[in-house]
N, C-alpha and C. Protein backbone atom coordinates (compact mmCIF):
# COMPACT_ATOMS: atom_id res chain seq x y z
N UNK A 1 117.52 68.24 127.71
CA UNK A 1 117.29 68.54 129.10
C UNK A 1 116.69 67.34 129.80
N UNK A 2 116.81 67.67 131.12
CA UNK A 2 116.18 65.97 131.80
C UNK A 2 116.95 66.06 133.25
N UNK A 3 116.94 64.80 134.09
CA UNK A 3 117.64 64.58 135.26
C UNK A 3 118.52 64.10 135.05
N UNK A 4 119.24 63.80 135.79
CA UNK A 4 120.78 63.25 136.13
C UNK A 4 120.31 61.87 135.48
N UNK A 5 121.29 60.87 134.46
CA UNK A 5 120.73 60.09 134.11
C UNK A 5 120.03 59.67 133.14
N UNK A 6 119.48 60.82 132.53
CA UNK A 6 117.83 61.05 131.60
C UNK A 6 118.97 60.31 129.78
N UNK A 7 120.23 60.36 129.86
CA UNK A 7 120.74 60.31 128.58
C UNK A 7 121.13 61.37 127.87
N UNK A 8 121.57 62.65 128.22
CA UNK A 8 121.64 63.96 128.02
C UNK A 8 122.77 63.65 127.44
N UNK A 9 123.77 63.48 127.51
CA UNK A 9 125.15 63.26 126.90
C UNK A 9 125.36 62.74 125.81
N UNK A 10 124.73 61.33 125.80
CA UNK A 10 124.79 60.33 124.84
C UNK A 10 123.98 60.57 123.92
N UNK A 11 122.54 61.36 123.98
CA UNK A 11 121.63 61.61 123.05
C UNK A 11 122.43 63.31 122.64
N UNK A 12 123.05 63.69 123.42
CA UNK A 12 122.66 65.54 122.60
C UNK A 12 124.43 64.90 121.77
N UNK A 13 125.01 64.30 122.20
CA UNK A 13 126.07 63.76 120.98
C UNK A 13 125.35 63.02 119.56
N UNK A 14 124.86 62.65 119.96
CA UNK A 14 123.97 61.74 118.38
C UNK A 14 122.99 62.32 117.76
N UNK A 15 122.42 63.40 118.25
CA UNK A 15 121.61 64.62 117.63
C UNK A 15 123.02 65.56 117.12
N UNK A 16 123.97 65.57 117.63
CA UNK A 16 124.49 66.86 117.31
C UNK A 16 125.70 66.18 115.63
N UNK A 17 125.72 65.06 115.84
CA UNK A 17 125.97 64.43 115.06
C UNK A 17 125.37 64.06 114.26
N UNK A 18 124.10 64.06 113.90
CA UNK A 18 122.87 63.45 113.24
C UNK A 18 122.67 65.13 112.22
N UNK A 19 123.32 66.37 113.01
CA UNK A 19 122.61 67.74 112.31
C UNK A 19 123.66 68.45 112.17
N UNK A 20 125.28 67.78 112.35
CA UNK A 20 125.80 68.09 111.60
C UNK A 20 126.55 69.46 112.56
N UNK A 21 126.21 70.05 113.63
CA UNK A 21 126.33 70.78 115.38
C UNK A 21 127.15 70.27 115.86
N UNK A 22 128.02 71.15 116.67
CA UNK A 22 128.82 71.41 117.85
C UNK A 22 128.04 70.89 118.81
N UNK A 23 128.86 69.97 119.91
CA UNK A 23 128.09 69.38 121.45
C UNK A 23 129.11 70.03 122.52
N UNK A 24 128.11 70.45 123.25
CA UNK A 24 128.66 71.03 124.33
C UNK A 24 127.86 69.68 125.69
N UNK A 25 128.44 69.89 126.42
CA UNK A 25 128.16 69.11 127.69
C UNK A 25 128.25 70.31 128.75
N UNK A 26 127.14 70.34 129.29
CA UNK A 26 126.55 71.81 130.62
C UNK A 26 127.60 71.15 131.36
N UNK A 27 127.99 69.76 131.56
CA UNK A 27 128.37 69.57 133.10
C UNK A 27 129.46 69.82 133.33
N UNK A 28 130.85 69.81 131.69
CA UNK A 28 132.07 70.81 131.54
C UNK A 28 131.54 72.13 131.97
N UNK A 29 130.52 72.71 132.36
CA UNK A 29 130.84 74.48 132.66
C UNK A 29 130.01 74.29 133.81
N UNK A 30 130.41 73.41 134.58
CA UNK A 30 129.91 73.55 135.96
C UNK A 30 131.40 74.04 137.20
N UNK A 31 131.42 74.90 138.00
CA UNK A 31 132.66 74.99 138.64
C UNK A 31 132.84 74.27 139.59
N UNK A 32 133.99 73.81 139.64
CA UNK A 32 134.80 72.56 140.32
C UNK A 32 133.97 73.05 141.71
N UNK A 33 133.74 73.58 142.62
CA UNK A 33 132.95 73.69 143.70
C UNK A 33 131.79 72.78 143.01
N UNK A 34 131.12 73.52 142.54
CA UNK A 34 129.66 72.59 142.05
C UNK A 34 129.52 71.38 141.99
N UNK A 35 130.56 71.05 141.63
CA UNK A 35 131.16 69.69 141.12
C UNK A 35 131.36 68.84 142.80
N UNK A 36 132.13 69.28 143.28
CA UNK A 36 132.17 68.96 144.62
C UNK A 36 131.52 69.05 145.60
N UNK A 37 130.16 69.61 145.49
CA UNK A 37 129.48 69.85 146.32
C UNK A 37 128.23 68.95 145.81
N UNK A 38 128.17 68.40 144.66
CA UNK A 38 127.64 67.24 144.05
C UNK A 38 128.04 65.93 144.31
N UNK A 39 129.29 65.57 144.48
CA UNK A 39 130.37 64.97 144.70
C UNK A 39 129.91 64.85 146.21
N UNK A 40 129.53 65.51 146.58
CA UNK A 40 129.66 65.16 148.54
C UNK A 40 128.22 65.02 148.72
N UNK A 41 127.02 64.57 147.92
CA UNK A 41 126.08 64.59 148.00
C UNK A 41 124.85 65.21 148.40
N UNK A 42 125.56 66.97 147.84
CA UNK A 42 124.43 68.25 148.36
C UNK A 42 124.21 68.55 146.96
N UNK A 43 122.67 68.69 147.09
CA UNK A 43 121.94 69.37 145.68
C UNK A 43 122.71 70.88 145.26
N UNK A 44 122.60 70.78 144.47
CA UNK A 44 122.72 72.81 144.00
C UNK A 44 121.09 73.42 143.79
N UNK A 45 121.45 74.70 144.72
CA UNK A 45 120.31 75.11 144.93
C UNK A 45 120.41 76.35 143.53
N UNK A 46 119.53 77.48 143.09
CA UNK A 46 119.11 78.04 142.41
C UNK A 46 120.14 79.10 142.41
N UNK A 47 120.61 79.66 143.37
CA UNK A 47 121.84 80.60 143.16
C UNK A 47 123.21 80.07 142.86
N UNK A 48 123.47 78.33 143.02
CA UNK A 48 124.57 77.69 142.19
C UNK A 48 124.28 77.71 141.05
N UNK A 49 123.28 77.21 140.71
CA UNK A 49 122.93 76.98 138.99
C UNK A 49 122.88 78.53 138.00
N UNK A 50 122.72 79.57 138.69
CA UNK A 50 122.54 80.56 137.63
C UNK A 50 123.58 80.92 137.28
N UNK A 51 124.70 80.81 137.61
CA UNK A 51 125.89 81.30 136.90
C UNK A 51 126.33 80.14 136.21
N UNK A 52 126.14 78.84 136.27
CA UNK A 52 126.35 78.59 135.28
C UNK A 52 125.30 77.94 134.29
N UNK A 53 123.85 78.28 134.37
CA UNK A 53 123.08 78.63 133.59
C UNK A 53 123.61 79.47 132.25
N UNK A 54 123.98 81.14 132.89
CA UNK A 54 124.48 82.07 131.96
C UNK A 54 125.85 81.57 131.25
N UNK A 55 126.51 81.04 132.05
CA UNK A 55 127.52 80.30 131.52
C UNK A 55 126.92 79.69 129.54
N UNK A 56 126.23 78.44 130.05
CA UNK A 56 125.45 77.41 128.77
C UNK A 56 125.41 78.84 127.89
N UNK A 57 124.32 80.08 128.78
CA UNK A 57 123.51 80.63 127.57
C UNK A 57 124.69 81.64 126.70
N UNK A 58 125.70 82.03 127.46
CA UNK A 58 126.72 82.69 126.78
C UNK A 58 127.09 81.68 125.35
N UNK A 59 127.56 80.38 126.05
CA UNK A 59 128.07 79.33 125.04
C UNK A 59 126.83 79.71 123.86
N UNK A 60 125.72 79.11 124.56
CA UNK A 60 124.72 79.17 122.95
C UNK A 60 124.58 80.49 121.94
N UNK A 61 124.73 81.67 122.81
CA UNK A 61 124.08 82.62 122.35
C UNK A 61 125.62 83.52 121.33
N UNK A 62 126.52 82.64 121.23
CA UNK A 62 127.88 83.43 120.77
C UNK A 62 127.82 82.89 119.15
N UNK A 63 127.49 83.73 118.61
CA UNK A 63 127.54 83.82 117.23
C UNK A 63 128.53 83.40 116.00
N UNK A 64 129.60 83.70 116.88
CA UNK A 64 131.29 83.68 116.02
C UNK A 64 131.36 82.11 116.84
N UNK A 65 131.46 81.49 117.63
CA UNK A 65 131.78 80.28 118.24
C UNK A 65 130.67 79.43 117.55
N UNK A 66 129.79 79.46 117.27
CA UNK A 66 128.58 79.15 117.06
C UNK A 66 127.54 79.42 115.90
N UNK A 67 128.13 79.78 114.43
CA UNK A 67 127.01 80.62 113.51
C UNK A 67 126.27 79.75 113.59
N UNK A 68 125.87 78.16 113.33
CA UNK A 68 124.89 77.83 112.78
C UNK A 68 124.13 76.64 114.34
N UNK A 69 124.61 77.46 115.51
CA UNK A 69 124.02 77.00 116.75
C UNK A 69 124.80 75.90 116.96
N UNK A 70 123.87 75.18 118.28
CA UNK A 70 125.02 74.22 118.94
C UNK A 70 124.03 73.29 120.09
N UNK A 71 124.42 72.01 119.74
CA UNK A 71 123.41 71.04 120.81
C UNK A 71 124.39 71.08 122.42
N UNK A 72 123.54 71.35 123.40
CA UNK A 72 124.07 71.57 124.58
C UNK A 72 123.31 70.62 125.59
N UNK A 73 123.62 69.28 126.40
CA UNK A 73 123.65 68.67 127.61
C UNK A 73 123.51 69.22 128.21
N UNK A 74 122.02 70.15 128.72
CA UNK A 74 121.70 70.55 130.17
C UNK A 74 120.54 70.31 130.63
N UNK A 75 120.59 70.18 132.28
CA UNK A 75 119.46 69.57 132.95
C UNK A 75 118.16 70.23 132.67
N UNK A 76 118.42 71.55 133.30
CA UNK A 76 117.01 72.74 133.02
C UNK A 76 116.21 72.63 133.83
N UNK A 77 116.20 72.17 134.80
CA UNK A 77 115.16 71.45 135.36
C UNK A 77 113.78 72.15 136.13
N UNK A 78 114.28 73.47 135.90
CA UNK A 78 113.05 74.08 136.10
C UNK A 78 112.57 75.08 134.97
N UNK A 79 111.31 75.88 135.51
CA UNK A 79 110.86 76.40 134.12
C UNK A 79 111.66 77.72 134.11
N UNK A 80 111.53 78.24 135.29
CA UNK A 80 112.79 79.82 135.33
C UNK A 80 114.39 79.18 134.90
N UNK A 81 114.87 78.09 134.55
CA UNK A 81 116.33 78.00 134.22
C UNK A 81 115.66 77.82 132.67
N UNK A 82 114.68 77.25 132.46
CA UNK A 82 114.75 77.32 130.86
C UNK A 82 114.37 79.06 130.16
N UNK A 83 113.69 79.41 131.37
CA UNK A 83 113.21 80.89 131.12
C UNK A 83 114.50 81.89 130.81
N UNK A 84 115.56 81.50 131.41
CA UNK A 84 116.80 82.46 131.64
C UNK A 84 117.74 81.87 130.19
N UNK A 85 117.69 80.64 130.16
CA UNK A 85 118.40 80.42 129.29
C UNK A 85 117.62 80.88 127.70
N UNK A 86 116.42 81.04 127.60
CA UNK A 86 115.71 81.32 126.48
C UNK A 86 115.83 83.50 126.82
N UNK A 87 116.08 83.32 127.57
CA UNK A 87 116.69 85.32 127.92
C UNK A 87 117.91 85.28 126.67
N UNK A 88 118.61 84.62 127.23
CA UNK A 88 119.96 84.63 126.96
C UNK A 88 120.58 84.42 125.34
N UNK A 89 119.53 83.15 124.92
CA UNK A 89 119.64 82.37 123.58
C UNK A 89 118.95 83.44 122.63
N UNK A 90 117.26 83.46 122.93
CA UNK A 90 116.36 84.43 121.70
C UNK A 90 115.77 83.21 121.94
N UNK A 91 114.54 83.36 120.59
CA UNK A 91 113.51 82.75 119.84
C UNK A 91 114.41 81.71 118.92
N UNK A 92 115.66 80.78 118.88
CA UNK A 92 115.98 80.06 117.79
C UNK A 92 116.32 78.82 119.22
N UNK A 93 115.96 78.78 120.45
CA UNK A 93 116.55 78.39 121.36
C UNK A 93 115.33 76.45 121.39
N UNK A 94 115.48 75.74 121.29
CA UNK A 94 114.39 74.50 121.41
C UNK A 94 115.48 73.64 122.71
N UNK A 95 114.46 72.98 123.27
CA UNK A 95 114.54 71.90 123.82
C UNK A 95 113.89 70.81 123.99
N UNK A 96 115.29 69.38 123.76
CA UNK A 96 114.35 68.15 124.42
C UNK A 96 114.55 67.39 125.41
N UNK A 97 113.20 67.38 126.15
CA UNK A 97 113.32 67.29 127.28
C UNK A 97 113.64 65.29 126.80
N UNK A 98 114.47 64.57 128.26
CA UNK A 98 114.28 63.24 128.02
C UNK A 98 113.67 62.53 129.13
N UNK A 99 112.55 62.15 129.10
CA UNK A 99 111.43 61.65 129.98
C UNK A 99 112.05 60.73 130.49
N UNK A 100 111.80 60.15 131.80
CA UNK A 100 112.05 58.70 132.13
C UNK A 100 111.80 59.14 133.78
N UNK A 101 111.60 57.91 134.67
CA UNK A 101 111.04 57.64 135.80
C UNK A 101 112.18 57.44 136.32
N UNK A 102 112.26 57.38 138.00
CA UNK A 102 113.40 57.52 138.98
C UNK A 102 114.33 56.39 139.22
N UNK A 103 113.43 55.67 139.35
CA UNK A 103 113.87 54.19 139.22
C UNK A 103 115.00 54.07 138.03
N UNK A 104 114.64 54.43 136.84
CA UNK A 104 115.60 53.95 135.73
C UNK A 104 116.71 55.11 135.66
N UNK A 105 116.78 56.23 136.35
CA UNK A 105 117.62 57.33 136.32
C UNK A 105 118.51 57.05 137.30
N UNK A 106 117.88 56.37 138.67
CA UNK A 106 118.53 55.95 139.50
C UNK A 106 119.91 54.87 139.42
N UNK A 107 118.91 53.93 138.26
CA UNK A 107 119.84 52.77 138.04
C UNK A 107 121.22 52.95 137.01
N UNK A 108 120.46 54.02 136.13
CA UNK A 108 121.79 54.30 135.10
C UNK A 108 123.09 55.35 136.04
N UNK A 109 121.87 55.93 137.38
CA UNK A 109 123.56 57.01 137.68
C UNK A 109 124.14 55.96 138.58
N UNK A 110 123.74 55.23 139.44
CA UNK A 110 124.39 54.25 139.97
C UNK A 110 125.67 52.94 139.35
N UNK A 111 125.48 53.19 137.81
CA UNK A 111 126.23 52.01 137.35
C UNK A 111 126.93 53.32 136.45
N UNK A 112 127.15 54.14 136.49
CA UNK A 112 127.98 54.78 136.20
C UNK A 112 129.47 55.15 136.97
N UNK A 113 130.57 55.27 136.25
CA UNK A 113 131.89 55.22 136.97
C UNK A 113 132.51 56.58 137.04
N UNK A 114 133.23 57.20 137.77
CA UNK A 114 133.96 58.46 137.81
C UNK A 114 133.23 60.08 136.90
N UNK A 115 131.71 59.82 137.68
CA UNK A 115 130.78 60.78 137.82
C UNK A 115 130.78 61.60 138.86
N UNK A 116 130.96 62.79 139.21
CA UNK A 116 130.51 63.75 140.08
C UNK A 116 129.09 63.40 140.72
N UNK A 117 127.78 63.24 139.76
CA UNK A 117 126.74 62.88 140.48
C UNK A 117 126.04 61.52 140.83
N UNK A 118 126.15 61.75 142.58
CA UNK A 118 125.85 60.31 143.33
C UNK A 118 124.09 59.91 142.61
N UNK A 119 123.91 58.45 142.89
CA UNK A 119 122.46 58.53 142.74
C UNK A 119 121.93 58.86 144.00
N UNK A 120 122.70 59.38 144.42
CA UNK A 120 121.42 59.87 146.31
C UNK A 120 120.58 60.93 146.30
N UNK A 121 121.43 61.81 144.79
CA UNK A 121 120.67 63.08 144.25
C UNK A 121 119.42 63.21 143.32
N UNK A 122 119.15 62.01 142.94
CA UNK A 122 118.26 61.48 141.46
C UNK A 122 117.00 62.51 142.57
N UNK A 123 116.69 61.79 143.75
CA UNK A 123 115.40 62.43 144.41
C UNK A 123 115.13 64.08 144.64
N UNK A 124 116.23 64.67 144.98
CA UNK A 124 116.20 65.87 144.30
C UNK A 124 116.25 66.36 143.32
N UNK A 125 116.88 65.99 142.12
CA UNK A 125 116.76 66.12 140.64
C UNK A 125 115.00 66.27 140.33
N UNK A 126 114.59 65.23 140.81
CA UNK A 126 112.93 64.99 140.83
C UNK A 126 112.04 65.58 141.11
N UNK A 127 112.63 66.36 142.46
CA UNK A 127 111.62 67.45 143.55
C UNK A 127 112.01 68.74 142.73
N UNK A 128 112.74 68.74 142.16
CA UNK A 128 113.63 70.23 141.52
C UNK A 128 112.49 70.33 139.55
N UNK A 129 112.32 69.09 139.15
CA UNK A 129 112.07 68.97 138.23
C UNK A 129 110.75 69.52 137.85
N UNK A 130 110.86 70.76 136.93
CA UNK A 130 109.43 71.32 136.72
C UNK A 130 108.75 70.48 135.71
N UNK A 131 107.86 69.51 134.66
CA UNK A 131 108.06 69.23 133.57
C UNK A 131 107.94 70.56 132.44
N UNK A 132 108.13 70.31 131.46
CA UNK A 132 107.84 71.42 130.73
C UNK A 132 106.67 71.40 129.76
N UNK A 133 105.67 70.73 130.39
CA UNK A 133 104.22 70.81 129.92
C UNK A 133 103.52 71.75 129.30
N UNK A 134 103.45 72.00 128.16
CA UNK A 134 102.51 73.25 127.49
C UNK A 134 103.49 74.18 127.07
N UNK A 135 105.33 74.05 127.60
CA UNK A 135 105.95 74.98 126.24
C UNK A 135 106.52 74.88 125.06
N UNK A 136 105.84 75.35 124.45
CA UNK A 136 105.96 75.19 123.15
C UNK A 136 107.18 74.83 122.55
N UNK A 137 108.31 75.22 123.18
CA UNK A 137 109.77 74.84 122.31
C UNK A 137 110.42 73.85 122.94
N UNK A 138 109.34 72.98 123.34
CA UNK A 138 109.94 71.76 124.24
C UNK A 138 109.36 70.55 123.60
N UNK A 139 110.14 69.73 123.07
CA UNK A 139 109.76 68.20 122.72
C UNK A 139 110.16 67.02 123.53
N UNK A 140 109.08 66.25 124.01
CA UNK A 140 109.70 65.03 124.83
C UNK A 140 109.63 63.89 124.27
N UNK A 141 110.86 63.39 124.51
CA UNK A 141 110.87 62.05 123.98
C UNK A 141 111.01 61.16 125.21
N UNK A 142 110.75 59.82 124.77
CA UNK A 142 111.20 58.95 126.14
C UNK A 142 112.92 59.26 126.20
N UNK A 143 113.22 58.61 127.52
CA UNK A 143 114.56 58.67 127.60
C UNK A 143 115.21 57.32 127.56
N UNK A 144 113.78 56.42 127.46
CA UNK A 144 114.76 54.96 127.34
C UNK A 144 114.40 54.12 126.01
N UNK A 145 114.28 55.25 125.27
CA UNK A 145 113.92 54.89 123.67
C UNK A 145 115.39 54.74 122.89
N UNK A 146 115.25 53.65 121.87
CA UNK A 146 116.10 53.48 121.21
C UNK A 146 117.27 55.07 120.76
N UNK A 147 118.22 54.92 120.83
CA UNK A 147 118.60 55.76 120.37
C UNK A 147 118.85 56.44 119.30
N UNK A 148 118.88 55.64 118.05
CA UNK A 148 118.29 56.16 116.96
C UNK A 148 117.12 56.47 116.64
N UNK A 149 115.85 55.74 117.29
CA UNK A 149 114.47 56.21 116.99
C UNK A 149 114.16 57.75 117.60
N UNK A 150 115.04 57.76 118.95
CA UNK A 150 115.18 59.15 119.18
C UNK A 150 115.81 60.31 118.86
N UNK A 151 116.87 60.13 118.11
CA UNK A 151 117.44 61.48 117.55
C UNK A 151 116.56 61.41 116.29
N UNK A 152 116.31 60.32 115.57
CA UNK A 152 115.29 60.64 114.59
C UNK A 152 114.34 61.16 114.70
N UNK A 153 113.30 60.50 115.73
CA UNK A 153 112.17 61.49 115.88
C UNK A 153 112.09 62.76 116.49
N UNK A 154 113.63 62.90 117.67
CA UNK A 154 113.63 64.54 117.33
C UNK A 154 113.59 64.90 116.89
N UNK A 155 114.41 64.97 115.80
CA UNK A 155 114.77 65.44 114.53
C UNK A 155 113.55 66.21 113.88
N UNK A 156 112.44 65.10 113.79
CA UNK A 156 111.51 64.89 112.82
C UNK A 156 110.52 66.05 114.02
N UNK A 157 110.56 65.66 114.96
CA UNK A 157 109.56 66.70 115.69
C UNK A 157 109.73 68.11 116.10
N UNK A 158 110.86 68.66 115.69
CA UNK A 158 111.73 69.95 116.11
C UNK A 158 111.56 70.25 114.17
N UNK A 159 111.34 69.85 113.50
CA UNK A 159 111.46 70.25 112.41
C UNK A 159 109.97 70.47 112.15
N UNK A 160 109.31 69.72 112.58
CA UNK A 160 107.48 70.10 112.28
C UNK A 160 106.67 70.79 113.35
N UNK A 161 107.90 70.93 114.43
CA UNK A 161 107.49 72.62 115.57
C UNK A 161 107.70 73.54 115.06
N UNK A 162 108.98 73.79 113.92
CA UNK A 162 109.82 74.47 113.60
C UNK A 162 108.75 74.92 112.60
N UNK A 163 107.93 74.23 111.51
CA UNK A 163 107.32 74.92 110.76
C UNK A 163 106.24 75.60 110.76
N UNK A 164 105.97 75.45 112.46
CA UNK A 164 104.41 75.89 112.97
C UNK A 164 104.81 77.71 113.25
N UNK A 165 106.18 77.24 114.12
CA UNK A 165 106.72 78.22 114.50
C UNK A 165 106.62 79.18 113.90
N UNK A 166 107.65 78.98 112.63
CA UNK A 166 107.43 80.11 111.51
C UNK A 166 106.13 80.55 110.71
N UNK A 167 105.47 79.69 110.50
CA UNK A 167 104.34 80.11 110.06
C UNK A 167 103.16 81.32 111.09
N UNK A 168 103.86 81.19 112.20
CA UNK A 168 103.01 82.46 113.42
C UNK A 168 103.92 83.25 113.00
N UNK A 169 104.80 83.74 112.59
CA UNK A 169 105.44 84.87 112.06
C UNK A 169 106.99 85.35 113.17
């Protein structure tokens, strides 16, 4: 999870590859409106995003598509979209968030080619952005950390949440 920019794509591919998971990309189950209304440089407000919020959480939460789960590219960016999507998923649901400042989110969506999202949006991405401070099934890593040091130390930090987890029963 993260802003436009944050490395969501490129990292939840090399985690999902690193564990051996299915990658989904949120921004395939966004509808071509969404898309275009991104595209023309208007934010999506909270009643765009929930359908395809439920969208992601259907993807995650499908058992037969999915027995042994699935790394998914989504923003989240507030605490009620992670709230809905953790409705949707259960208790096996983690996220990592990918930290990074405007400036460098700015610069990576700007040098990006045949993207839906302008960097004119990074500043709303920002104003929209709850952090996810104090929940528990959230690990942050930087977002402009090596990329192997970061799927590793996800790795490594979702696995030693994971044992706290279980140990509360």
């Amino acid at each position: 999870m993260g802003v436009s920019g944050s490395g969501k794509t490129t990292f939840g591919q090399a985690l999902a590859a690193a564990i051996d998971l299915p990658f989904l990309d949120g921004d395939d189950l966004h509808t071509p409106e969404a898309k275009s209304k991104m595209r023309a440089g208007i934010a999506l407000n909270d009643a765009d995003r929930a359908p395809w919020l439920d969208r992601i959480g259907a993807e995650l939460a499908d058992d037969l598509a999915h027995p042994r789960g699935a790394i998914v590219a989504c923003s989240a960016l507030r605490r009620a979209y992670r709230d809905r999507l953790r409705a949707s998923v259960g208790s096996g649901l983690r996220f990592v968030f990918l930290d990074g400042d405007k400036e460098l989110m700015r610069r990576r969506v700007a040098g990006r080619r045949g993207h839906y999202m302008p960097a004119s949006l990074i500043d709303s991405q920002f104003a929209t952005l709850e952090r996810p401070d104090g929940e528990s099934d959230v690990v942050t890593i930087a977002a402009d950390a090596d990329l192997a040091f970061a799927v590793t130390e996800a790795i490594r930090r979702l696995a030693a949440a994971d044992q706290i987890w279980q140990s509360r029963g």
